[in-house]
Protein backbone atom coordinates (compact mmCIF):
# COMPACT_ATOMS: atom_id res chain seq x y z
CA UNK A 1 6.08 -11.40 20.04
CA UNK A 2 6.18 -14.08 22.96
CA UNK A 3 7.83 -11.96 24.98
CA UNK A 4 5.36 -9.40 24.90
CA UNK A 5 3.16 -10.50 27.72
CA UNK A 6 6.33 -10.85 29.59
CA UNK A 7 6.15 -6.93 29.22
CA UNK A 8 2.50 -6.16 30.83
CA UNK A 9 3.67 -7.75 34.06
CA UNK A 10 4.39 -5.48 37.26
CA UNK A 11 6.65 -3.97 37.61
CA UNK A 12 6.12 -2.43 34.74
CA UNK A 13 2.16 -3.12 33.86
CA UNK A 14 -0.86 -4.68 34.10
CA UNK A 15 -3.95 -4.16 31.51
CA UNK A 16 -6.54 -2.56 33.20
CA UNK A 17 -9.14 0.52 32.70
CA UNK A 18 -6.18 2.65 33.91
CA UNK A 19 -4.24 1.98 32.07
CA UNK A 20 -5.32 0.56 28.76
CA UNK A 21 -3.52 3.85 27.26
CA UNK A 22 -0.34 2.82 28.71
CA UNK A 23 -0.56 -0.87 27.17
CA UNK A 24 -0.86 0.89 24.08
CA UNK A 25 2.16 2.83 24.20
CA UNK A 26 4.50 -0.15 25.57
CA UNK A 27 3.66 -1.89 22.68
CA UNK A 28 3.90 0.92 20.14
CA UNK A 29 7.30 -0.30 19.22
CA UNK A 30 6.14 -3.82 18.03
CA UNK A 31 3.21 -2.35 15.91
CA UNK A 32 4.56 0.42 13.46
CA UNK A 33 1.43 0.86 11.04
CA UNK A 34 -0.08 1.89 14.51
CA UNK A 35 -2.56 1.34 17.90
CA UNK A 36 -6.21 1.88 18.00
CA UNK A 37 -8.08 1.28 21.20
CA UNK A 38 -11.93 0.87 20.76
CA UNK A 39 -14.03 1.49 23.70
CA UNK A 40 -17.09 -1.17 23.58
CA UNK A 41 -18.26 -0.61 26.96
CA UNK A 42 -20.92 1.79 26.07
CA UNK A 43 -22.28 -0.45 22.98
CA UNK A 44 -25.83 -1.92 24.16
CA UNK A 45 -26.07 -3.38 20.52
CA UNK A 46 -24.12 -5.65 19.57
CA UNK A 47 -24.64 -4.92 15.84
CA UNK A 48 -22.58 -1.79 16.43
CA UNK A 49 -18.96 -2.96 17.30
CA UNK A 50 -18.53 -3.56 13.54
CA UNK A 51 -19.07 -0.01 13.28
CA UNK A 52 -17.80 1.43 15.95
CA UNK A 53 -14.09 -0.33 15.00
CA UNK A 54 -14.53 1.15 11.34
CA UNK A 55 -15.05 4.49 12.84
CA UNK A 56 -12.08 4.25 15.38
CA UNK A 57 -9.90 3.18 12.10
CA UNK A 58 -11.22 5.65 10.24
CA UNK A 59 -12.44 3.44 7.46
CA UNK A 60 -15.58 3.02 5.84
CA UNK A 61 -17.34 0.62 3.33
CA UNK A 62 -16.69 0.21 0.18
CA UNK A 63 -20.66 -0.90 -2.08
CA UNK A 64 -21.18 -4.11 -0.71
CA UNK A 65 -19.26 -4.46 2.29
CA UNK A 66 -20.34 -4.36 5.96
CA UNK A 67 -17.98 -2.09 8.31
CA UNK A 68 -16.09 -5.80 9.74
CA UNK A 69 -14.89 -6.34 6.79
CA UNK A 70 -13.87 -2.37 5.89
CA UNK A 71 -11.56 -3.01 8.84
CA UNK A 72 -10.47 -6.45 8.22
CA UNK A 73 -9.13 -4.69 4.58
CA UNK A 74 -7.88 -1.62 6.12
CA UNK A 75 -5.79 -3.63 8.58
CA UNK A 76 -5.02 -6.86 6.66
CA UNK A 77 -1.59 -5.73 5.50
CA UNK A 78 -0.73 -3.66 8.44
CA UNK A 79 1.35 -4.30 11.41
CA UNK A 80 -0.89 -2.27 13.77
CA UNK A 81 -2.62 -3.20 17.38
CA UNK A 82 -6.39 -2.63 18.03
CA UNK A 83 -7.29 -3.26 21.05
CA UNK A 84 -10.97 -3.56 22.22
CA UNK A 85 -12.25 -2.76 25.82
């Protein structure tokens, strides 16, 4: 996976707003259990990213466990990018 940064320089990308998509697919490849991109920027509390991520996962809590760790569970054993703007 070192080379991977080699493969978001120009010529062929940069991350950016515009293409945050983009990064995802380049780097599909490398993460077969799959790519989430979670879109923080409209989050005023910070109390909701845990949720927010659980929702973009599609994963909710089991009794007794906050929506971090949901995710932490669901993607513990994956190979799988989430990527958080």
């Amino acid at each position: 996976m070192a080379e991977l940064p080699d493969r978001l320089q120009p010529p062929q990308l940069r991350a950016s707003d515009q293409n945050r998509e983009r990064v995802a697919e380049v780097l599909r490849p490398e993460f077969p259990d799959g790519t989430w991109f979670v879109d923080l920027s409209p989050l005023t509390d910070p109390t909701l990213v845990g949720p927010t991520i659980a929702l973009t996962l599609g994963v909710r809590e089991a009794p007794g466990q906050d929506s971090i760790e949901a995710a932490k569970a669901f993607l513990r054993e994956r190979r799988a990018l989430l990527l958080l703007d």
